[in-house]
Protein backbone atom coordinates (compact mmCIF):
# COMPACT_ATOMS: atom_id res chain seq x y z
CA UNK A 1 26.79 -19.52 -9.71
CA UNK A 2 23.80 -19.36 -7.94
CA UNK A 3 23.87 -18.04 -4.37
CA UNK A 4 21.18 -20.79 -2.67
CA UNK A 5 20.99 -18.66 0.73
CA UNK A 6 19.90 -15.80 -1.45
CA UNK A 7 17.32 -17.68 -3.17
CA UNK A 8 15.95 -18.98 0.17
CA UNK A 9 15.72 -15.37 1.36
CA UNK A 10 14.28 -13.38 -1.94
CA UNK A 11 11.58 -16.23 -1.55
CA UNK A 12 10.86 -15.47 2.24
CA UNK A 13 10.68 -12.34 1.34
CA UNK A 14 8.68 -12.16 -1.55
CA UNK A 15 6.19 -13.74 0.56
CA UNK A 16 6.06 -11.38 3.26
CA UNK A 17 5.89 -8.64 0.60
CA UNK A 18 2.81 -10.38 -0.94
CA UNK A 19 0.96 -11.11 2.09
CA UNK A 20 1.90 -7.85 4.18
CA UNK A 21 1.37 -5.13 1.13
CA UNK A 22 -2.73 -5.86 0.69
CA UNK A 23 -3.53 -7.44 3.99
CA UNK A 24 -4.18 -4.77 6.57
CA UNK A 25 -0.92 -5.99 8.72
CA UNK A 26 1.76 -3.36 7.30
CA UNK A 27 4.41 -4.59 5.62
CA UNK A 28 7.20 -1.80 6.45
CA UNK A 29 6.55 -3.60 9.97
CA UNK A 30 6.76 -7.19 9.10
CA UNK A 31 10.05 -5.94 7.27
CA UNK A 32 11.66 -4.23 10.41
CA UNK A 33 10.79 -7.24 12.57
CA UNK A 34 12.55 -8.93 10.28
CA UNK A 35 15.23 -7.07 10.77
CA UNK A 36 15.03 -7.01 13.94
CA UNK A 37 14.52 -9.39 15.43
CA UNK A 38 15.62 -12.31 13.30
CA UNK A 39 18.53 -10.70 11.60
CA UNK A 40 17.35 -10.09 8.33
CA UNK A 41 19.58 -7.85 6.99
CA UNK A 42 17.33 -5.13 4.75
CA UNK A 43 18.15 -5.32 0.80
CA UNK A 44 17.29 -2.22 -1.66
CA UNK A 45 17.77 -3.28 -4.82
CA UNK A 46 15.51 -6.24 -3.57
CA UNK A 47 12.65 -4.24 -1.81
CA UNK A 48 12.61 -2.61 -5.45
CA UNK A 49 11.93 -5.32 -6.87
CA UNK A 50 9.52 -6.93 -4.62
CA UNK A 51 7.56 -3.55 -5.13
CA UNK A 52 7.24 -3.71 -8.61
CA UNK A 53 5.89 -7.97 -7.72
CA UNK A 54 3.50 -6.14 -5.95
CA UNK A 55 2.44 -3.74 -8.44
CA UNK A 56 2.22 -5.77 -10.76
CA UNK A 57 -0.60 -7.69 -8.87
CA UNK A 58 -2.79 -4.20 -8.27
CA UNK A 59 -2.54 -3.81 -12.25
CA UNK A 60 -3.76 -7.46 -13.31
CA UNK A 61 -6.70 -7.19 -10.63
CA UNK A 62 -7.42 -3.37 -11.68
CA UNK A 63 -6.08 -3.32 -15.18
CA UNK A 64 -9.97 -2.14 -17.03
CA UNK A 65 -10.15 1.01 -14.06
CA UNK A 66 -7.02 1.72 -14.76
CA UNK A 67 -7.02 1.49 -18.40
CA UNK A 68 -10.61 3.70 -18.73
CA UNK A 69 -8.64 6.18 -16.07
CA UNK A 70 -6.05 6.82 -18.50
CA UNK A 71 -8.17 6.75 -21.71
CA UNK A 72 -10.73 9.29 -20.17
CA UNK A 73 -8.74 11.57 -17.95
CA UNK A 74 -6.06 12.00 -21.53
CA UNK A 75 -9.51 12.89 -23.04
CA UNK A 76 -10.49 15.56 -20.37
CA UNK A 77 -7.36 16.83 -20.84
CA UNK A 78 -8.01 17.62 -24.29
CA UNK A 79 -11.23 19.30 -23.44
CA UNK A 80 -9.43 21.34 -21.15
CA UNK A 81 -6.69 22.49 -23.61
CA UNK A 82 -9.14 22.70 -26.31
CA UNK A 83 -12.16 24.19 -24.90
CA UNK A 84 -12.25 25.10 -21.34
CA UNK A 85 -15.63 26.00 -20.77
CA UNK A 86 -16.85 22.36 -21.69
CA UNK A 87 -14.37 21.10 -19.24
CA UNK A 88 -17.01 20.86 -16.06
CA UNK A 89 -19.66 19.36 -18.42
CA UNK A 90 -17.06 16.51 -19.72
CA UNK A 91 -16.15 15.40 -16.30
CA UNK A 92 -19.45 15.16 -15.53
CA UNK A 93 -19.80 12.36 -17.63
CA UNK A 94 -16.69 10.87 -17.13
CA UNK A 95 -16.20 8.54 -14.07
CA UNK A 96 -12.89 7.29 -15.11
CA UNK A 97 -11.52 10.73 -15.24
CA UNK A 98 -13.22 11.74 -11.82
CA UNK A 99 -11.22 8.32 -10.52
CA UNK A 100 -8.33 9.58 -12.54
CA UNK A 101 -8.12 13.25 -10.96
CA UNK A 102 -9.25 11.88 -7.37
CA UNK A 103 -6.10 9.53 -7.57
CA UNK A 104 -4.01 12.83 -8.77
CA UNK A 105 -5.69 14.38 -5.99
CA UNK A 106 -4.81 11.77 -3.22
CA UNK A 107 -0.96 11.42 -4.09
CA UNK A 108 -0.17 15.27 -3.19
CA UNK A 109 -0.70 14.93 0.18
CA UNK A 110 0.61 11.15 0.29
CA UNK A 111 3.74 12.81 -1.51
CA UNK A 112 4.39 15.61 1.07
CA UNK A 113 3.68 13.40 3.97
CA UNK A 114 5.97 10.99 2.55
CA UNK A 115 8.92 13.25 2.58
CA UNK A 116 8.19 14.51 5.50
CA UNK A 117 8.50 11.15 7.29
CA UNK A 118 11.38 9.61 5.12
CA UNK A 119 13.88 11.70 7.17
CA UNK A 120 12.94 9.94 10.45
CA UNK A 121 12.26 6.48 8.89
CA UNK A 122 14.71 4.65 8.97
CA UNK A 123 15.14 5.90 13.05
CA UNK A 124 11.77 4.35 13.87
CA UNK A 125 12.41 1.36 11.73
CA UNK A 126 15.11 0.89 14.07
CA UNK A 127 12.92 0.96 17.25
CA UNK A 128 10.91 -2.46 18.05
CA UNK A 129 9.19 0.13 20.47
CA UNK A 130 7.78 2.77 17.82
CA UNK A 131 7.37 0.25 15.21
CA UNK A 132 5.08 -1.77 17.47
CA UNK A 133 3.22 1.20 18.31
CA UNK A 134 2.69 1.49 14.61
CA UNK A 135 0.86 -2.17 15.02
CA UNK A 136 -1.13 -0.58 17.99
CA UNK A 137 -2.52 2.42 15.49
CA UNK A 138 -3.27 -0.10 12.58
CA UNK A 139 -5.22 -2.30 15.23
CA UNK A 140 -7.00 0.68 16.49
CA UNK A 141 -7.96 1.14 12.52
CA UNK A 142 -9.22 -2.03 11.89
CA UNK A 143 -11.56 -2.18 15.11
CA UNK A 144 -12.86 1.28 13.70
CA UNK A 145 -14.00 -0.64 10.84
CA UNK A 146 -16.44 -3.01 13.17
CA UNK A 147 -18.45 -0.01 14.14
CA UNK A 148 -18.55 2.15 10.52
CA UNK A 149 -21.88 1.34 9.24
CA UNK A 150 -21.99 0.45 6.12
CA UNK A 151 -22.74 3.09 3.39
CA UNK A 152 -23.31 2.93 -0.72
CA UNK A 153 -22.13 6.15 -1.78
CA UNK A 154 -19.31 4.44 -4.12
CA UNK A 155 -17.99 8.18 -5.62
CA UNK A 156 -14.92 9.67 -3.76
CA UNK A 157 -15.23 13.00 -4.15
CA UNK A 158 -12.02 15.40 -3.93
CA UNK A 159 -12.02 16.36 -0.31
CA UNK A 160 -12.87 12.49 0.55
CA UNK A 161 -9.53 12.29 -1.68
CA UNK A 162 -7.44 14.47 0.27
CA UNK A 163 -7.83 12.41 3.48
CA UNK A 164 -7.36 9.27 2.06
CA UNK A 165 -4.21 10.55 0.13
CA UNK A 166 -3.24 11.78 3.54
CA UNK A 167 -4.01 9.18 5.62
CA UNK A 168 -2.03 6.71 3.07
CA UNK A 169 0.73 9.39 3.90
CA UNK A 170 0.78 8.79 7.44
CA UNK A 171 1.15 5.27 7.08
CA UNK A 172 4.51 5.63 5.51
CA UNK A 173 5.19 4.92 9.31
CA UNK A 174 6.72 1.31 9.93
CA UNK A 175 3.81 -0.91 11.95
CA UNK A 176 0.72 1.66 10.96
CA UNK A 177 -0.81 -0.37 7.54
CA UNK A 178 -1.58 1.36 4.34
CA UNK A 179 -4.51 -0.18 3.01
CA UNK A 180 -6.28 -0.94 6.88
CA UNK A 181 -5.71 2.62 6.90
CA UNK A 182 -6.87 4.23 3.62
CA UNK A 183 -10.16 2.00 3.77
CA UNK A 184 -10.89 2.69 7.10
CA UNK A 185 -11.04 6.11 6.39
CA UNK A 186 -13.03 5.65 3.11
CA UNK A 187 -15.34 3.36 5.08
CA UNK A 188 -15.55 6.74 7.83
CA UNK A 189 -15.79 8.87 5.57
CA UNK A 190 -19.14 7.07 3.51
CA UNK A 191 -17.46 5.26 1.22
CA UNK A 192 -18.93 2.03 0.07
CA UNK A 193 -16.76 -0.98 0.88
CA UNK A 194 -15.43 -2.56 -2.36
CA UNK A 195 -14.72 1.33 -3.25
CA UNK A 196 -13.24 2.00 -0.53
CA UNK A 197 -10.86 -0.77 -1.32
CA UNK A 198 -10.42 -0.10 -5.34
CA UNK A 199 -9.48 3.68 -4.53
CA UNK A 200 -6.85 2.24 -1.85
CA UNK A 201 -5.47 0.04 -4.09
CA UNK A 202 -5.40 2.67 -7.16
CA UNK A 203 -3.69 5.12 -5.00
CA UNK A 204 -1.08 2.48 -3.77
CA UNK A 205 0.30 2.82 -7.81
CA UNK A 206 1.84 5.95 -7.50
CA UNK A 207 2.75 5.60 -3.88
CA UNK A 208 4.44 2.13 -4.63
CA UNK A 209 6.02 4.08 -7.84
CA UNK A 210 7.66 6.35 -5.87
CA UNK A 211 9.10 3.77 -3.61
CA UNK A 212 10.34 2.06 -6.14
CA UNK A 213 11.83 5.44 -7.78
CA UNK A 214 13.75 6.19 -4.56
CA UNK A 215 15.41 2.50 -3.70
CA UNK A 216 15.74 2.18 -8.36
CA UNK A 217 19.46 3.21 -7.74
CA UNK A 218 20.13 -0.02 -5.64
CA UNK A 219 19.06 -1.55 -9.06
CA UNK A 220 22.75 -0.91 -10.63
CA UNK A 221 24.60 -2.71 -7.79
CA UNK A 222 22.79 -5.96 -8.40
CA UNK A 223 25.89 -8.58 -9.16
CA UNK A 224 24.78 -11.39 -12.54
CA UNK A 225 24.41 -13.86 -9.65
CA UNK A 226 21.86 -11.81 -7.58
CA UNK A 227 19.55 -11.79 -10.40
CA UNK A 228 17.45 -14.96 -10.15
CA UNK A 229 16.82 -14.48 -6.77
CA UNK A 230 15.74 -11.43 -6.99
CA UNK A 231 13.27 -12.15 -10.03
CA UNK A 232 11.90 -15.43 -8.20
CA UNK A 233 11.31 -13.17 -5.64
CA UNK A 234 9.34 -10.73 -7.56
CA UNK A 235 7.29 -13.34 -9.37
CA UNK A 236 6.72 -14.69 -5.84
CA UNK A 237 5.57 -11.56 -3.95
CA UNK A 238 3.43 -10.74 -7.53
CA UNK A 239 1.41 -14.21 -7.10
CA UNK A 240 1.16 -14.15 -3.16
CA UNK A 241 0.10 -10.53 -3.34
CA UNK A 242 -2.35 -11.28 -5.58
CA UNK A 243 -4.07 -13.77 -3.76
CA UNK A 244 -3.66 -11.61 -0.68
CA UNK A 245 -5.50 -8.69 -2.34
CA UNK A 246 -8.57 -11.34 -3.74
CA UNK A 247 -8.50 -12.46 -0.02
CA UNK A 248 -8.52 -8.76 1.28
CA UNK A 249 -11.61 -8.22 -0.59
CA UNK A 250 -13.87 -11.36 0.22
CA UNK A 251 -13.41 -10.54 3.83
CA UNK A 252 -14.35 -6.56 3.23
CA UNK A 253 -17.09 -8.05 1.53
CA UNK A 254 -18.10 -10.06 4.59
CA UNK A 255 -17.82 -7.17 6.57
CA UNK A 256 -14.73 -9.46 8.11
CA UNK A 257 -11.79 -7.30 7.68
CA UNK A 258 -11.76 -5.82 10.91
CA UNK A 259 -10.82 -9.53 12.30
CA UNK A 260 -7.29 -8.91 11.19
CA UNK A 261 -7.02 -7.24 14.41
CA UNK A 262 -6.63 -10.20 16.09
CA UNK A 263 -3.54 -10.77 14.68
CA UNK A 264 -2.16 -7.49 15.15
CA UNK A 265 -2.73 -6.80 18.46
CA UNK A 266 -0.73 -9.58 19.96
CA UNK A 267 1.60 -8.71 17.34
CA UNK A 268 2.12 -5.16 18.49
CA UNK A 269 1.84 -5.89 22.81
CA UNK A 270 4.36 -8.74 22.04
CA UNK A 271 6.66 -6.27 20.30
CA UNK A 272 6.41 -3.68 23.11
CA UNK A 273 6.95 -6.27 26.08
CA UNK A 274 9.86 -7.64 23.65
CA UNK A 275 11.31 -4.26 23.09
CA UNK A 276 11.15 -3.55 27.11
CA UNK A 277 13.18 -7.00 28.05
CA UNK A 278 15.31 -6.14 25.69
């Protein structure tokens, strides 16, 4: 039998997943608030899922970069086993295998970031105070972006990679967002906008991998009646957070991302003020 309040809830949120994952708002924030404040009790074996929704969306929208990343970074590999000394010329004229390696290059530091901050977590997941802070530092991001001028170089090269990859690290924090983040700093560092935002999204895949990896054991505890929920769930945080990554990208476009500060501003003094009466 199906569990209705379940349903009701895997909907909710998949939503919230959708909208919070692409939008520069942070969705480990929107997910302790929920928590929080109205009692949602957290779910693993559904944040799994809602991950993989998410995913899912990245690959449909990115699904040519990422297939000529794979095809030509598997090639360069073979020029590498096979010939090394024609390895520098073969990257040269490879850009999906430069995108490839700079995506590589960008999950190390995300990685050891990552596990540095998991221990501590779940500790300020549990304060309204730190994770509203968190909304502070992604509002403080996102007004960066109004002053960056703009810039075409659209190549990331691998240092450019190492600060993304750790700046997508650091938002591991509940309340900071990783994609306001990770395009800010593209955007700071030269970056032209729209790839700023396809070598944020890119580098979400492993980083969303690996969440999913570490919550995949809550998979096996899921009871036969749990299972359409969850799945309605995914679909629905797939679909929203597609739409929420098309919508991320018209406003970049407009130069109109920064904006999104307006919402989490209030959002982050109303959580501190919130946290202090309480």
């Amino acid at each position: 039998m199906i569990n209705m309040p379940e349903i009701f809830i895997s909907l909710f949120q998949g939503v919230v997943q959708g909208l919070t994952e692409f939008l520069p708002v942070s969705s480990s924030g929107h997910l302790a608030l929920l928590e929080q404040v109205f009692g949602v009790e957290p779910r693993l074996y559904l944040a799994a899922a809602l991950h993989m929704g998410t995913l899912t969306a990245v690959w449909v929208h990115y699904r040519h970069e990422i297939h000529h990343a794979v095809i030509e970074s598997v090639a360069f590999l073979g020029v590498v086993i096979g010939r090394r000394e024609k390895a520098g010329e073969a990257l040269s004229h490879r850009n999906g295998a430069r995108l490839g390696a700079g995506i590589v290059i960008a999950s190390l530091p995300t990685a050891a970031v990552g596990l540095c901050v998991a221990g501590f977590w779940k500790q300020f997941a549990g304060s309204l105070f730190f994770v509203s802070l968190g909304f502070l530092v992604t509002a403080a991001m996102l007004l960066l972006m109004r002053f960056v001028p703009q810039k075409n170089n659209k190549e990331v090269t691998w240092p450019a990679a190492l600060l993304i990859g750790f700046a997508q690290g650091m938002a591991a924090f509940p309340g900071i967002s990783r994609s306001g983040t990770t395009i800010a700093v593209a955007l700071a560092l030269g970056i032209e906008r729209r790839a700023a935002a396809r070598f944020s999204f890119l580098i979400s895949i492993p980083a969303i991998l690996g969440a999913v990896l570490l919550e995949s054991r809550s998979l096996f505890t899921i009871k036969d009646s749990q299972i359409p929920p969850v799945v309605l769930g995914t679909i629905t945080a797939g679909v929203v957070g597609y739409a929420a990554l098309r919508l991320l990208l018209k406003w970049l476009d407009g130069g109109r991302l920064y904006l999104f500060y307006l919402y989490v501003l209030p959002l982050s003094l109303s959580g501190m003020l919130w946290s202090f009466l309480s």
